[in-house]
PDB file of N, CA and C in Angstrom:
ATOM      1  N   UNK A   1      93.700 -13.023   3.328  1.00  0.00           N
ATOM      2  CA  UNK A   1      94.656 -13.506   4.296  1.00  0.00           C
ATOM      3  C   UNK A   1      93.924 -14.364   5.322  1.00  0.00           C
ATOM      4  N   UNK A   2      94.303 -15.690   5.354  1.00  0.00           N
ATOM      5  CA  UNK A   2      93.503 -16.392   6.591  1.00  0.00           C
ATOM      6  C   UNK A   2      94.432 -16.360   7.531  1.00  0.00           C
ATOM      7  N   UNK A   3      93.680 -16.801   8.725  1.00  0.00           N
ATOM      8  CA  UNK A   3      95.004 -16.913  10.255  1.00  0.00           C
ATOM      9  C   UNK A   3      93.837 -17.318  11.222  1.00  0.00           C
ATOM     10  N   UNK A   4      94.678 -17.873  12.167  1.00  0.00           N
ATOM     11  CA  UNK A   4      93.573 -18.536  13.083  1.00  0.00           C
ATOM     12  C   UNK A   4      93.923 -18.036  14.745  1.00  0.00           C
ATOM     13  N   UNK A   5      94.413 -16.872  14.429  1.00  0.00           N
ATOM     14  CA  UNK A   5      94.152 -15.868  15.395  1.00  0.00           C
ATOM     15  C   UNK A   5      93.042 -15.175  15.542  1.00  0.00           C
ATOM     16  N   UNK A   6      92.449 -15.367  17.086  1.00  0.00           N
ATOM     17  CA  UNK A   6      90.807 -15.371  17.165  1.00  0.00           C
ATOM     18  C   UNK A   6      91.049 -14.054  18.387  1.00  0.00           C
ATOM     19  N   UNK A   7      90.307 -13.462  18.509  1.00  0.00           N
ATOM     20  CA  UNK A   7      90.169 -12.571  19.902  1.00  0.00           C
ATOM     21  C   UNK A   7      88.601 -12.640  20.277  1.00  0.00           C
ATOM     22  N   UNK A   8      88.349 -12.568  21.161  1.00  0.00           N
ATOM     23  CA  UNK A   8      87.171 -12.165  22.192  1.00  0.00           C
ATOM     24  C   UNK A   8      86.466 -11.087  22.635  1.00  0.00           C
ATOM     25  N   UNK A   9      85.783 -10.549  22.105  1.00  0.00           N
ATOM     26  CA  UNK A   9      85.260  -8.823  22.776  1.00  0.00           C
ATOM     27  C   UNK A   9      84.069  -8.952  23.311  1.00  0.00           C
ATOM     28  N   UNK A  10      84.055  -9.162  24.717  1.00  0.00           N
ATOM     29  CA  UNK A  10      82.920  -9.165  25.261  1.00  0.00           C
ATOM     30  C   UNK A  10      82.492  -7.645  25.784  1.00  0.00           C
ATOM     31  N   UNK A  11      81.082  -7.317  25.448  1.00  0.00           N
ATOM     32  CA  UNK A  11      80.600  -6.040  25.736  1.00  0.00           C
ATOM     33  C   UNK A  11      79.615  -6.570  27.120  1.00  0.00           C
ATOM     34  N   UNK A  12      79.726  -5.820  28.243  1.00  0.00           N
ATOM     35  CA  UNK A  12      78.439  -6.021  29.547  1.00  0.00           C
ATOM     36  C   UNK A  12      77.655  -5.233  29.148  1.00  0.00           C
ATOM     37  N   UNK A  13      76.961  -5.251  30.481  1.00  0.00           N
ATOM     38  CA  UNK A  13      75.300  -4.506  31.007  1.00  0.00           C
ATOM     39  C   UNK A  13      74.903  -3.453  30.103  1.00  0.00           C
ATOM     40  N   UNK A  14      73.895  -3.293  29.373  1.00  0.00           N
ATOM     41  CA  UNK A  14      73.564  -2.256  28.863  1.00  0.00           C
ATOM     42  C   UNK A  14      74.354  -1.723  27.751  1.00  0.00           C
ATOM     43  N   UNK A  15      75.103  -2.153  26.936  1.00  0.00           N
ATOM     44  CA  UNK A  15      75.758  -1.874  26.080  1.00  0.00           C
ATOM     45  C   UNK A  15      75.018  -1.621  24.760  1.00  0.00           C
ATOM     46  N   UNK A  16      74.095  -3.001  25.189  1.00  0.00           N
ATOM     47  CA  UNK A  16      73.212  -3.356  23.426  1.00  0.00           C
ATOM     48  C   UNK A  16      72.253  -2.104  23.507  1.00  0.00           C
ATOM     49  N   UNK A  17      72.049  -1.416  24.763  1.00  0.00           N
ATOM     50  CA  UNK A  17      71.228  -0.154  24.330  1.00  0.00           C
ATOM     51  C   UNK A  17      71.703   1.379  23.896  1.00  0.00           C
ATOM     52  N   UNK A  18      73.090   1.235  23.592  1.00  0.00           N
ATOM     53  CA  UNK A  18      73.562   2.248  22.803  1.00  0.00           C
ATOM     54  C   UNK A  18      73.175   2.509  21.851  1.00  0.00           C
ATOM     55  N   UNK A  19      72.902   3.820  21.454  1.00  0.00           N
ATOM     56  CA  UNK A  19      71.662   4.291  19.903  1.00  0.00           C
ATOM     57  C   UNK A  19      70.901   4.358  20.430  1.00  0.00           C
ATOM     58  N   UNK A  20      70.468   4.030  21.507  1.00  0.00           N
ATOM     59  CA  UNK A  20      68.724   4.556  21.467  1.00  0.00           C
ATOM     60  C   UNK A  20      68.542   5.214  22.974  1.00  0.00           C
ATOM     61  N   UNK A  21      69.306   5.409  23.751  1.00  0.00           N
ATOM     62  CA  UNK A  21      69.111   6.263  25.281  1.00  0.00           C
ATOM     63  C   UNK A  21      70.488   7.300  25.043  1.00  0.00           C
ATOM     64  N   UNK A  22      69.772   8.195  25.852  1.00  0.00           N
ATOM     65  CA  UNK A  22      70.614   9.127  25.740  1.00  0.00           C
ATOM     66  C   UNK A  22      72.001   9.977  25.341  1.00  0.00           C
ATOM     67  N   UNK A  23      71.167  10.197  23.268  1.00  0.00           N
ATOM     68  CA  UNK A  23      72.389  10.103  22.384  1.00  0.00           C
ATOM     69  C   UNK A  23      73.383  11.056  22.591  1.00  0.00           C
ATOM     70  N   UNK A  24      72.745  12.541  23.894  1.00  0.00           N
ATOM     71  CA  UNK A  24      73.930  13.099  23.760  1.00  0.00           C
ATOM     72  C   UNK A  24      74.498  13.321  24.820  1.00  0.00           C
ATOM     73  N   UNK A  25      74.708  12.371  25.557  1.00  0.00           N
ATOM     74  CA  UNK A  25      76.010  11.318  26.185  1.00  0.00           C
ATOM     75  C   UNK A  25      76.503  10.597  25.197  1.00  0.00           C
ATOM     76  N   UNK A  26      75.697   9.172  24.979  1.00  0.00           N
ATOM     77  CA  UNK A  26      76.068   8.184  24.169  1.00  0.00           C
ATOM     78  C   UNK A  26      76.126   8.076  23.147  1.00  0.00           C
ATOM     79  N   UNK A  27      76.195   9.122  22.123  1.00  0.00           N
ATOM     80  CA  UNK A  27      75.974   8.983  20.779  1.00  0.00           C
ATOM     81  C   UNK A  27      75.346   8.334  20.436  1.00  0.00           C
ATOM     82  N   UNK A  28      75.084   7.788  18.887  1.00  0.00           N
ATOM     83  CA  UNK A  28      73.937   7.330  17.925  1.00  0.00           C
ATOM     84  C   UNK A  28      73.918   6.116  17.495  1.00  0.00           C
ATOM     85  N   UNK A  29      75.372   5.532  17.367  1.00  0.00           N
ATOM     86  CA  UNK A  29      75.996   4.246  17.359  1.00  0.00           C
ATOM     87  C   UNK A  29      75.288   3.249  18.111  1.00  0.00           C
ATOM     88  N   UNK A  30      75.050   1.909  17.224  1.00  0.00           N
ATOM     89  CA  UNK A  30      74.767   1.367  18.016  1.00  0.00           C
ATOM     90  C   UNK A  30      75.745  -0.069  18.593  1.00  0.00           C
ATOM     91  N   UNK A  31      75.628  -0.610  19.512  1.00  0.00           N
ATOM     92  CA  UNK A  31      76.622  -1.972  19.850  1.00  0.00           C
ATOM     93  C   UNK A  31      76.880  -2.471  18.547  1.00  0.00           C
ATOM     94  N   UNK A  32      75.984  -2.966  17.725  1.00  0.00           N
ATOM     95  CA  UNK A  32      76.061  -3.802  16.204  1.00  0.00           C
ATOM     96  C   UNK A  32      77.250  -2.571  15.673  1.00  0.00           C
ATOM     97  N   UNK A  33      77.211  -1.351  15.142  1.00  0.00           N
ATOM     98  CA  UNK A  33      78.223  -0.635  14.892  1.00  0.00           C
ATOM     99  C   UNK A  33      79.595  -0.468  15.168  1.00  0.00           C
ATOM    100  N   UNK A  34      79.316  -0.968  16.498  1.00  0.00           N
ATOM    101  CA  UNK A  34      81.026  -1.048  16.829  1.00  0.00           C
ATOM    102  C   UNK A  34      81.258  -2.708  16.785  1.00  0.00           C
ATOM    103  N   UNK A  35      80.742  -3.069  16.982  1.00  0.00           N
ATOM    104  CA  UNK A  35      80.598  -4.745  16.373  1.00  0.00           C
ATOM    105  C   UNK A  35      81.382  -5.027  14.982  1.00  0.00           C
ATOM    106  N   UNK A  36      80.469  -4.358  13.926  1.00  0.00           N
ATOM    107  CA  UNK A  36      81.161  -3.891  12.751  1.00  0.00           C
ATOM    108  C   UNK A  36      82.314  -3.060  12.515  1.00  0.00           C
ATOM    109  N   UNK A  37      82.814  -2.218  13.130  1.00  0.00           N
ATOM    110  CA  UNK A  37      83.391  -1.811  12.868  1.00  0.00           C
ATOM    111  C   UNK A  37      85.024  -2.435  13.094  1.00  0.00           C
ATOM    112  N   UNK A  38      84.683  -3.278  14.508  1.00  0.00           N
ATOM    113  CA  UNK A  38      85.795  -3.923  14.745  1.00  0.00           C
ATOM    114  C   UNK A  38      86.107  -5.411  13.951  1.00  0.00           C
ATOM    115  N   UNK A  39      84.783  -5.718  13.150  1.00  0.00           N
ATOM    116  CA  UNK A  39      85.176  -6.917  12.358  1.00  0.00           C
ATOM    117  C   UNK A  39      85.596  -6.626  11.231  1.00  0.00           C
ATOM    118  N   UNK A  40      85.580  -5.354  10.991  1.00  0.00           N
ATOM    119  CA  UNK A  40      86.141  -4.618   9.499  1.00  0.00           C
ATOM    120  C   UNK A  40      87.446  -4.547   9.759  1.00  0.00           C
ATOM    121  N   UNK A  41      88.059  -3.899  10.878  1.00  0.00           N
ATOM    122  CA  UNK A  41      89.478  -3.539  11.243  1.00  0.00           C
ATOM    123  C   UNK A  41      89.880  -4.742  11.102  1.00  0.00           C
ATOM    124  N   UNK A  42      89.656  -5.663  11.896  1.00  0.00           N
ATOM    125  CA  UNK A  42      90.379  -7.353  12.527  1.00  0.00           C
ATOM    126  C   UNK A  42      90.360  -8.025  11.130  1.00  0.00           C
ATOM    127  N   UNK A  43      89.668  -7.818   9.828  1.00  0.00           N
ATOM    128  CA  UNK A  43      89.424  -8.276   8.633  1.00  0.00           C
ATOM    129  C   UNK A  43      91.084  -7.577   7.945  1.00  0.00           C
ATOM    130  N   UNK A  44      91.145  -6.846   7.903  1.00  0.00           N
ATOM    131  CA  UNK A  44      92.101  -5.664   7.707  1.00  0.00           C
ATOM    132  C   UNK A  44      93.561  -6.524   8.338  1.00  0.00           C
ATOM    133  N   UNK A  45      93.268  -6.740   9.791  1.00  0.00           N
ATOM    134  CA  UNK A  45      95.134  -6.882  10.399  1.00  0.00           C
ATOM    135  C   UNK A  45      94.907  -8.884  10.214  1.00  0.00           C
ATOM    136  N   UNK A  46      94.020  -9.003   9.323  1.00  0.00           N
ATOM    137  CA  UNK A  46      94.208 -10.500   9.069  1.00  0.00           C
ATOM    138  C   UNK A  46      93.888 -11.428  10.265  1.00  0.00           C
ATOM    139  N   UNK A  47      93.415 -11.088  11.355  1.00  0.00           N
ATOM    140  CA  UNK A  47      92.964 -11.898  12.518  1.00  0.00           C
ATOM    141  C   UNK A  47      91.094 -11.818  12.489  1.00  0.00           C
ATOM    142  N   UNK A  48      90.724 -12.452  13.618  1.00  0.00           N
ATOM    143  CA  UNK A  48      89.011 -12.704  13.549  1.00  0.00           C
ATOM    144  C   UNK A  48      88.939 -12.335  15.185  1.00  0.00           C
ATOM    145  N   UNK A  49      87.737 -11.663  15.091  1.00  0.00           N
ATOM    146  CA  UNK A  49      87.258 -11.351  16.475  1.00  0.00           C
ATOM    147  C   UNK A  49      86.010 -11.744  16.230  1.00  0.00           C
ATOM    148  N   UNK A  50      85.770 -12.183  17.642  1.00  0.00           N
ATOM    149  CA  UNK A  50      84.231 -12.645  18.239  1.00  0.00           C
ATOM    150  C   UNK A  50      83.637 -11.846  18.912  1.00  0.00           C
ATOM    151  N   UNK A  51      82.381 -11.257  18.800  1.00  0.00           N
ATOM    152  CA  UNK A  51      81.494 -10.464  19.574  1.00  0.00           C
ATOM    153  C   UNK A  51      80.498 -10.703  20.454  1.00  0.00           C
ATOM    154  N   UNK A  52      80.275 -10.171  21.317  1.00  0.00           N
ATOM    155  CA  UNK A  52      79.167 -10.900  22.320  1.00  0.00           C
ATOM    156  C   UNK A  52      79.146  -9.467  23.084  1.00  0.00           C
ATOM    157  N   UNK A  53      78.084  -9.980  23.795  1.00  0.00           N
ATOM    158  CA  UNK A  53      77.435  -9.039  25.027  1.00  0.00           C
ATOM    159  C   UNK A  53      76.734  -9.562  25.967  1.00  0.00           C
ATOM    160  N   UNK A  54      76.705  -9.490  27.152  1.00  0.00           N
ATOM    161  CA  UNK A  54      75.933  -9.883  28.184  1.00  0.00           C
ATOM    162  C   UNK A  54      75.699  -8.791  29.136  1.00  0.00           C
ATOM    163  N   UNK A  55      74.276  -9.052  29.695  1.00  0.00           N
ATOM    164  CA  UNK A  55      73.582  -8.371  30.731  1.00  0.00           C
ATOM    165  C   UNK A  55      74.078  -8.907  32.286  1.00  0.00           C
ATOM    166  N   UNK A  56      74.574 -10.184  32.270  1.00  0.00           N
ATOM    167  CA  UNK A  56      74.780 -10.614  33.577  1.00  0.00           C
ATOM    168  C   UNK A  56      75.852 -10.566  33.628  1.00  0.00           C
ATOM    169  N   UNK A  57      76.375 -10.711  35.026  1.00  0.00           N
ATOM    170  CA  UNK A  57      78.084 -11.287  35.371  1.00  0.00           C
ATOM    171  C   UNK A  57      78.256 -12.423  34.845  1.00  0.00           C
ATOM    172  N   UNK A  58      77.435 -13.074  35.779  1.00  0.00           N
ATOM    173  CA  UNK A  58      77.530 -14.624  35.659  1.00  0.00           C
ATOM    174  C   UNK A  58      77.670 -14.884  34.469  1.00  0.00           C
ATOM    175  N   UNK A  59      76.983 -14.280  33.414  1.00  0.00           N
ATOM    176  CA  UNK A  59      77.222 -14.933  31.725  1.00  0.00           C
ATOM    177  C   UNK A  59      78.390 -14.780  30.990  1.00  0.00           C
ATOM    178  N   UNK A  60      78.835 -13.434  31.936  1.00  0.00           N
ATOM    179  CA  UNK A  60      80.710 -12.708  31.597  1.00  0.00           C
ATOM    180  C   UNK A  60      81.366 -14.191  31.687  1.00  0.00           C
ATOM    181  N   UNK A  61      81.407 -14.242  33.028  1.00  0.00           N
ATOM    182  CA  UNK A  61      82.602 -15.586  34.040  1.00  0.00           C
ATOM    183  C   UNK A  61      82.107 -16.579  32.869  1.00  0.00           C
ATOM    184  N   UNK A  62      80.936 -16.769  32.894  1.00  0.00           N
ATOM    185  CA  UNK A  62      80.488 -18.086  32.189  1.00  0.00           C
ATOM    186  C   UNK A  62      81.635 -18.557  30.535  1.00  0.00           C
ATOM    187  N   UNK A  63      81.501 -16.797  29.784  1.00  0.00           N
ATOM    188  CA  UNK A  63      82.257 -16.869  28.613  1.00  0.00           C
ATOM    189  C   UNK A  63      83.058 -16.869  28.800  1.00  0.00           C
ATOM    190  N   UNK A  64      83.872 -16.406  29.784  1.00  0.00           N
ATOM    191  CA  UNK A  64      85.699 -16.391  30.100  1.00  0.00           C
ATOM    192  C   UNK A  64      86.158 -17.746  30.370  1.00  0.00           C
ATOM    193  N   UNK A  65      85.304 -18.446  31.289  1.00  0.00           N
ATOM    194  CA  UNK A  65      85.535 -19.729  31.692  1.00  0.00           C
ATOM    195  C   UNK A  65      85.613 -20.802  30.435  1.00  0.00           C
ATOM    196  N   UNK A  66      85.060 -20.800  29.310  1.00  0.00           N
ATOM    197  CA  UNK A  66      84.865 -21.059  28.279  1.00  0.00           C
ATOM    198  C   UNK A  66      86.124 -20.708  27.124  1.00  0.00           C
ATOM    199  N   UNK A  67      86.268 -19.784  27.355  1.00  0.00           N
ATOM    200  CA  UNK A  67      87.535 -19.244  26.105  1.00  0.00           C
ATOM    201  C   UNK A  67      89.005 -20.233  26.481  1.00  0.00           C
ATOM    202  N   UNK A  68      89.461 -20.039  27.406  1.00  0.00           N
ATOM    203  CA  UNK A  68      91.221 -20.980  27.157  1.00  0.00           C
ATOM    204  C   UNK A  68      91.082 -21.558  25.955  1.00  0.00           C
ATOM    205  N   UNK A  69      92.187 -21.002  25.099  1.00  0.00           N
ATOM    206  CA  UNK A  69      92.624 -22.127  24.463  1.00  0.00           C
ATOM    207  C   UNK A  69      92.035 -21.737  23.166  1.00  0.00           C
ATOM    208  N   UNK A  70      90.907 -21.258  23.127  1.00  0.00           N
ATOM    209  CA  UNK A  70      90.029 -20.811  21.901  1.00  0.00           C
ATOM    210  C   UNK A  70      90.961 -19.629  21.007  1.00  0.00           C
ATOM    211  N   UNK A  71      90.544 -18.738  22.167  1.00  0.00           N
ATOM    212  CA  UNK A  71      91.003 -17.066  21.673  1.00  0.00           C
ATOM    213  C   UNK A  71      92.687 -16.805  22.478  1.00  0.00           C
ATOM    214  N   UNK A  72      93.559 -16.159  21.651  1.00  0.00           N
ATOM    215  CA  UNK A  72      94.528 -15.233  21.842  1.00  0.00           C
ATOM    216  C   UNK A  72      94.559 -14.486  22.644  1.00  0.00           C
ATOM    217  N   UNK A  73      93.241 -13.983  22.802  1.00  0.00           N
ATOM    218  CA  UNK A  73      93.093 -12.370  23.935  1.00  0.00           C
ATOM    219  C   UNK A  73      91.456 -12.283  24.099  1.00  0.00           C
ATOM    220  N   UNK A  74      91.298 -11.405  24.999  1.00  0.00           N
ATOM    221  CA  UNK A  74      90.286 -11.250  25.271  1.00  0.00           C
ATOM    222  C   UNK A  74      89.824  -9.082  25.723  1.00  0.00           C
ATOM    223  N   UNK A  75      89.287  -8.708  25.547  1.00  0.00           N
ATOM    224  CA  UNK A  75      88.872  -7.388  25.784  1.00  0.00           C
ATOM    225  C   UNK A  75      87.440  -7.569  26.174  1.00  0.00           C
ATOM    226  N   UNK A  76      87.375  -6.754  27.240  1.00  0.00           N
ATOM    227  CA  UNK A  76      85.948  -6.468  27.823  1.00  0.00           C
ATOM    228  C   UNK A  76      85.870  -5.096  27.786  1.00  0.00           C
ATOM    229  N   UNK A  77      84.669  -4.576  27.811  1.00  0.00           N
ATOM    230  CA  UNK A  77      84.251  -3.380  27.831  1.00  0.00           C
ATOM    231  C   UNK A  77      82.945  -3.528  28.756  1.00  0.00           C
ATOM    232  N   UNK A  78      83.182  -3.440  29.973  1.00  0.00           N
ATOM    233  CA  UNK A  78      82.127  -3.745  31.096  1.00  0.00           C
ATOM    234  C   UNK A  78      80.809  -3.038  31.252  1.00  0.00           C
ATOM    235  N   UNK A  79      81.264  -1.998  30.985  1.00  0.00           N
ATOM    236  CA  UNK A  79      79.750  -1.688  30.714  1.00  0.00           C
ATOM    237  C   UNK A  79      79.325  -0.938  31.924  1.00  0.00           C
ATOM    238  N   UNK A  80      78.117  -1.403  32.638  1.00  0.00           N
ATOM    239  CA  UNK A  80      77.523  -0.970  33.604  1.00  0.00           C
ATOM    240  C   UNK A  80      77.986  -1.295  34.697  1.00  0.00           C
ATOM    241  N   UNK A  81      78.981  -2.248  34.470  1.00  0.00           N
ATOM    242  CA  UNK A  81      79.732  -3.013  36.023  1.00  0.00           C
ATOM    243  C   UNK A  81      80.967  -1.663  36.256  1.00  0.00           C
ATOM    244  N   UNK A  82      81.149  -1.153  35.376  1.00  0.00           N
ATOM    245  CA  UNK A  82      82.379  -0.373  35.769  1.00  0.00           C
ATOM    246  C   UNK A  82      82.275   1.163  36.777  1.00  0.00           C
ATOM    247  N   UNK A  83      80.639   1.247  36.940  1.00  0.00           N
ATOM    248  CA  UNK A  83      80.274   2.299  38.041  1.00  0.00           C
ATOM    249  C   UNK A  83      80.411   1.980  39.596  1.00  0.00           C
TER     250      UNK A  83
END
């Protein structure tokens, strides 16, 4: 099934170090895992998601500022900004 419905999942701060600090809080998983896992699903409902992660704000705003028009939607999962 093709479609050119795109979404955006930006992951923040510290995300990419999931799997390897403190697995029993964070489980074993790592960012790439849920990466995968959500390009398996989005493969599945016939749409495409884009993955990314950033350590900075500024690189957040930077990608948001960037998307109009590209992507359908967008989801963040902030990460370390959300304390």
């Amino acid at each position: 099934m093709s479609t050119n419905r795109k979404f955006l999942v930006i992951s923040g701060p510290n995300l990419n170090l999931l799997g390897t600090r403190k697995v029993s809080i964070y489980k074993d998983g790592s960012l790439e895992d849920i990466h995968l896992g959500l390009q398996k699903r989005a493969t599945e409902l016939g749409v495409l998601v884009d993955c990314r992660q950033f350590n900075g704000e500024g690189d957040i705003i930077d990608c948001l500022q960037a998307a109009p028009g590209e992507y359908e939607g967008v989801i963040i999962n902030p990460g370390a900004l959300a304390h």
